[in-house]
Structure formats: structure tokens, C-alpha cells
C-alpha atoms as a PDB file:
ATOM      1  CA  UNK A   1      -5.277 -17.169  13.303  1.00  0.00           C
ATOM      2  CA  UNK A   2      -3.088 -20.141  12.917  1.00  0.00           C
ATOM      3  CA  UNK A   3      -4.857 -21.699  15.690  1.00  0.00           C
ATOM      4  CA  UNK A   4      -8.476 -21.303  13.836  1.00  0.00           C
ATOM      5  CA  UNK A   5      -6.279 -22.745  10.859  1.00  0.00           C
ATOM      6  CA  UNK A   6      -5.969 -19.999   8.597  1.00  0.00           C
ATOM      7  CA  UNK A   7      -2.440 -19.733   7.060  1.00  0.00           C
ATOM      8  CA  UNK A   8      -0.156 -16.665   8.480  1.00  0.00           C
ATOM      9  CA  UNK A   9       2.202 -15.352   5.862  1.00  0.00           C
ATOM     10  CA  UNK A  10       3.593 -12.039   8.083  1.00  0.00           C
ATOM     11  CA  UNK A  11       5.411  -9.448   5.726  1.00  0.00           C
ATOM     12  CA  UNK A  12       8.461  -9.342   7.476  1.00  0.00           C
ATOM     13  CA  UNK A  13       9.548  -6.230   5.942  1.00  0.00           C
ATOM     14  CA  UNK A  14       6.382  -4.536   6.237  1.00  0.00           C
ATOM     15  CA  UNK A  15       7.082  -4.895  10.076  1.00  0.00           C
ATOM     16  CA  UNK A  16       9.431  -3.556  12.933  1.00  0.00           C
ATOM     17  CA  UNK A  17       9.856  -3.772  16.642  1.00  0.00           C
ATOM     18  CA  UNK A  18      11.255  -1.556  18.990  1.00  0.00           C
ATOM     19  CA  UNK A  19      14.733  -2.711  17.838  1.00  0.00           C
ATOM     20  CA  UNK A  20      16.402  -5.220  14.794  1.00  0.00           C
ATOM     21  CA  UNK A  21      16.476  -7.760  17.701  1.00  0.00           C
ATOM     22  CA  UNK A  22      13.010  -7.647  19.104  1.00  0.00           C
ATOM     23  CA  UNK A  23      11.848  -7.670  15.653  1.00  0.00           C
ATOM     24  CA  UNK A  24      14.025 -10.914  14.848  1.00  0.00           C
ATOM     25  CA  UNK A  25      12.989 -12.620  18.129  1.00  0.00           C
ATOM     26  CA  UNK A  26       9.116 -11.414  17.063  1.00  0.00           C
ATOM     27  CA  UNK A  27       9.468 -13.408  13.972  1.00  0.00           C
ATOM     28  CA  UNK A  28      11.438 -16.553  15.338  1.00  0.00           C
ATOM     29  CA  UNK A  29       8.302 -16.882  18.029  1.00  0.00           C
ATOM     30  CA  UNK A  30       6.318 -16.902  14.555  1.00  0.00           C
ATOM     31  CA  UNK A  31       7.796 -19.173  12.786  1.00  0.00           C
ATOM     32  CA  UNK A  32       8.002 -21.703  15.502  1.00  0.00           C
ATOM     33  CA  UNK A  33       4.097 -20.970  15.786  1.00  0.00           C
ATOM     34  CA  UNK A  34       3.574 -22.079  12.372  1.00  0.00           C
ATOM     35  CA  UNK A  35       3.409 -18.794  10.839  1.00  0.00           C
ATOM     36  CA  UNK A  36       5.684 -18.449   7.296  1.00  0.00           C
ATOM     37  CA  UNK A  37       6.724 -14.682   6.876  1.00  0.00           C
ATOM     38  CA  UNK A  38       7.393 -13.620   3.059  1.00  0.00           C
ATOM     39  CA  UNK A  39       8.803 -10.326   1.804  1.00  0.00           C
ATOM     40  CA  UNK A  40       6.673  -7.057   0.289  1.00  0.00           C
ATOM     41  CA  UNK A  41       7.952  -8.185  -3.491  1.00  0.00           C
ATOM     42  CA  UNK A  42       7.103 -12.175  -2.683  1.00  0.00           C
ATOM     43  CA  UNK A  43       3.231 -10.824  -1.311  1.00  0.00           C
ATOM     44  CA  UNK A  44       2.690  -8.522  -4.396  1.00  0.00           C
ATOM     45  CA  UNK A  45       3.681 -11.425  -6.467  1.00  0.00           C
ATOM     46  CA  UNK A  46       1.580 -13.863  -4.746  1.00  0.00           C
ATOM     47  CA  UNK A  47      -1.370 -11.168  -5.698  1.00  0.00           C
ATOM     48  CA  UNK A  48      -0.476 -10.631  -9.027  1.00  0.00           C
ATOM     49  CA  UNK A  49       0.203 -14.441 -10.369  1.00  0.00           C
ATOM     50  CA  UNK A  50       0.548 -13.377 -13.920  1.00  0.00           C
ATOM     51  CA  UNK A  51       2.363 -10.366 -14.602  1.00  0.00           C
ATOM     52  CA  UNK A  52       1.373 -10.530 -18.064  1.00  0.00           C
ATOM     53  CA  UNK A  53      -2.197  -9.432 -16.946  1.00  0.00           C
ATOM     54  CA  UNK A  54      -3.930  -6.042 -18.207  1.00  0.00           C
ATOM     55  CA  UNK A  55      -3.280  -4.268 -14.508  1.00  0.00           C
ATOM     56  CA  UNK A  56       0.370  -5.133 -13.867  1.00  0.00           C
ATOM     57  CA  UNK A  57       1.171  -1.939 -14.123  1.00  0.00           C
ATOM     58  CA  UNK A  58      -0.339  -1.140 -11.210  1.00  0.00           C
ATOM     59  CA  UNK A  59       1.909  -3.094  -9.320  1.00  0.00           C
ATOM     60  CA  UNK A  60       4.975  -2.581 -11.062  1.00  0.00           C
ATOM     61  CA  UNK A  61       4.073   1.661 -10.344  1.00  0.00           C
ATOM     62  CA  UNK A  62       3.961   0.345  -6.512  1.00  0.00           C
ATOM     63  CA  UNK A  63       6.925  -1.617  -6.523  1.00  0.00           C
ATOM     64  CA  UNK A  64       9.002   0.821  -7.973  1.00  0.00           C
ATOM     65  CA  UNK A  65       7.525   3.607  -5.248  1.00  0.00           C
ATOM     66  CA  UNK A  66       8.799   0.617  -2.697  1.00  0.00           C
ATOM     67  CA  UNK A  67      11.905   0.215  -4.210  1.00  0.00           C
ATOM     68  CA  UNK A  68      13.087   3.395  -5.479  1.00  0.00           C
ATOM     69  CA  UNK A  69      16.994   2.964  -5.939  1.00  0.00           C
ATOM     70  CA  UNK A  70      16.808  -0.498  -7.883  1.00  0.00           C
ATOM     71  CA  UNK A  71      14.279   1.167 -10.203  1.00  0.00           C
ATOM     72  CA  UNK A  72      16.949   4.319 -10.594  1.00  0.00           C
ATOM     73  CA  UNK A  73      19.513   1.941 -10.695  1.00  0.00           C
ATOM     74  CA  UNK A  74      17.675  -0.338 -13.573  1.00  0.00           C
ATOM     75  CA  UNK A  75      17.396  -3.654 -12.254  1.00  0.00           C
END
């Protein structure tokens, strides 16, 4: 993809390998491709833009699914 000149934004923590180590080396062979990896939160907040928008909800319902104990927790 890079090479066809799209930007890659991998979500790292969307992603695994067989081990934390082949998934860190996975992601260092991106980055030195060109590729910029972002977090689940950072990619639904890329696709959101304005959280002030009618369906933000939406989001905020999947986000707290994702991240269950800082919604229980309240931050």
C-alpha cells in the first residue's frame, strides 16, 4: 500500500503476533517502511472529528465496550 502511495496508519493495538516481541519487531519493520501505527481510541477519533456531532454516541457506546474498566472506573 505504501508503495502505491496510500498512507498506512496500522492499529497497533488492534494487532498481535505470535509473541509481545514479534509483534514489536512487526511494527518497527513498519515504521521504517513508512507506515505510522495509531491506537483504537486515536482511529475512532480520527473517524469521528467532532464529537459534538448527532452520532457520537455511537462511538462513545463502542469505546466504552473497548475500554470497560476506565468507563467503570469514570475517567
Amino acid at each position: 500500500m505504501l508503495a502505491e502511495g496510500y498512507d498506512v496508519h496500522p492499529v497497533a493495538d488492534a494487532v498481535g503476533g505470535i509473541s509481545p516481541v514479534a509483534h514489536e519487531r512487526a511494527f518497527d519493520r513498519m515504521i521504517a517502511a513508512g507506515a505510522r501505527p495509531i491506537t483504537a481510541i486515536a482511529f475512532g477519533a480520527e473517524l469521528m472529528r467532532n464529537w459534538a456531532r448527532p452520532d457520537s454516541d455511537n462511538l462513545r457506546t463502542v469505546m466504552r465496550w473497548y475500554f470497560p474498566e476506565r468507563h467503570r472506573l469514570g475517567l
